[in-house]
Protein backbone atom coordinates (compact mmCIF):
# COMPACT_ATOMS: atom_id res chain seq x y z
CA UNK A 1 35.87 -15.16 -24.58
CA UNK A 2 39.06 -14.66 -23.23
CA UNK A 3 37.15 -13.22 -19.85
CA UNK A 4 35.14 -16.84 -19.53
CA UNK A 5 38.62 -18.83 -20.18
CA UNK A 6 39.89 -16.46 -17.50
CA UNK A 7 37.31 -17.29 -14.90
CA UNK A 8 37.68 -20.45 -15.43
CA UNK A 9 40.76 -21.39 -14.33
CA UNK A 10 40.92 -18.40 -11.75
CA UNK A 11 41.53 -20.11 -8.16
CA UNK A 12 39.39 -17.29 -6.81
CA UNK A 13 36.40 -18.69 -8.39
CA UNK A 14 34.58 -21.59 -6.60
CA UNK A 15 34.97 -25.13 -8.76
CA UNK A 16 31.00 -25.14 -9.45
CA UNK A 17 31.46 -21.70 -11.30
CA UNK A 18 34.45 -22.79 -13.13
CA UNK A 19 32.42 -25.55 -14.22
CA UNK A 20 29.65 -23.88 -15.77
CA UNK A 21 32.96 -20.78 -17.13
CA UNK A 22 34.47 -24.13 -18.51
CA UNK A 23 31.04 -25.01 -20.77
CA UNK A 24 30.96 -21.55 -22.20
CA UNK A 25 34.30 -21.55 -23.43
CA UNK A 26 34.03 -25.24 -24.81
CA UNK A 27 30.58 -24.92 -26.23
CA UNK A 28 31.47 -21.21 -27.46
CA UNK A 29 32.97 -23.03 -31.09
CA UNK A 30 29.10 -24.32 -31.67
CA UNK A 31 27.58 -20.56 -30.87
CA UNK A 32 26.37 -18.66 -33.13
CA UNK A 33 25.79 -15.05 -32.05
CA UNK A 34 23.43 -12.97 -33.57
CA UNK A 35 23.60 -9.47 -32.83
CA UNK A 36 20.89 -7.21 -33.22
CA UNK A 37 21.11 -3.71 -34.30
CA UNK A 38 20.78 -0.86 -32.29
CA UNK A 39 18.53 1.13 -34.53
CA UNK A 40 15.37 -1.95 -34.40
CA UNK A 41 16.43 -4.09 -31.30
CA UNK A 42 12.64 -4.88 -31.41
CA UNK A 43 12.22 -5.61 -34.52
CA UNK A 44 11.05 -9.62 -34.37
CA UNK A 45 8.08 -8.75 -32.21
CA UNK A 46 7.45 -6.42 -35.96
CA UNK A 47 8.31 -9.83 -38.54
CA UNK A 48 6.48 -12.02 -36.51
CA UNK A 49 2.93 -11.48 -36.45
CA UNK A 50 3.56 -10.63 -40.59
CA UNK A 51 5.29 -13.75 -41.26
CA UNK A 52 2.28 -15.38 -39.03
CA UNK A 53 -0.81 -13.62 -41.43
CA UNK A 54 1.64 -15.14 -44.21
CA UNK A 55 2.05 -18.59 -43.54
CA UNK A 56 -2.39 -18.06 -42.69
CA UNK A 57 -3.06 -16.83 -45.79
CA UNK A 58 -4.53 -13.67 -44.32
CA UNK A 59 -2.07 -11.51 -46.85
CA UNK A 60 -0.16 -12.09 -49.69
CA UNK A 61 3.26 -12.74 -49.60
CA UNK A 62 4.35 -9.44 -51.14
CA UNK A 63 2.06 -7.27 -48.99
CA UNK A 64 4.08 -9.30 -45.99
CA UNK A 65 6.90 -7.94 -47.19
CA UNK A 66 6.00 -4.34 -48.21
CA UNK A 67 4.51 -4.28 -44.38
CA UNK A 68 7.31 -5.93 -42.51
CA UNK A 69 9.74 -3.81 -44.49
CA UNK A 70 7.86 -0.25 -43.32
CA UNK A 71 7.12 -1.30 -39.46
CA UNK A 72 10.92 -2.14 -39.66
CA UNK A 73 11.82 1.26 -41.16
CA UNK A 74 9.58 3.24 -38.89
CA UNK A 75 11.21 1.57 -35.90
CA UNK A 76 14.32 2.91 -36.79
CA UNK A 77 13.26 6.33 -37.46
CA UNK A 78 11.87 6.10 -34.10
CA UNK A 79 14.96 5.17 -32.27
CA UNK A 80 17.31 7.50 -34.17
């Protein structure tokens, strides 16, 4: 944050790259950052197709679960 405010006032910057350093900072208040963790960066490409045989009726809601949660878990393993 304090980088982006930086950059853009900095007179070595041109004004059209202030300009867009300028929106960051003011639109950084309505941001919501969601970090991922290091252990399953991949992880939505895992939920999604689950959630997706879910919503179809292809499985039951707690076999969604119990498969999401073990793709999840051996994602992790494999990036230990």
């Amino acid at each position: 944050m304090e980088a982006a405010e930086a950059a853009a006032k900095s007179s070595e910057m041109p004004e059209k790259d202030q300009v867009v350093y300028q929106l960051a900072v003011d639109n950084m208040q309505n941001t919501l950052l969601t970090p991922y963790p290091l252990m399953a960066p991949d992880f939505p490409n895992l939920l999604n197709p689950e959630i997706d045989n879910a919503l179809l009726g292809k499985k039951k809601p707690e076999q969604t679960l119990k498969d999401a949660q073990a793709a999840v878990e051996k994602l992790v393993e494999e990036n230990k």
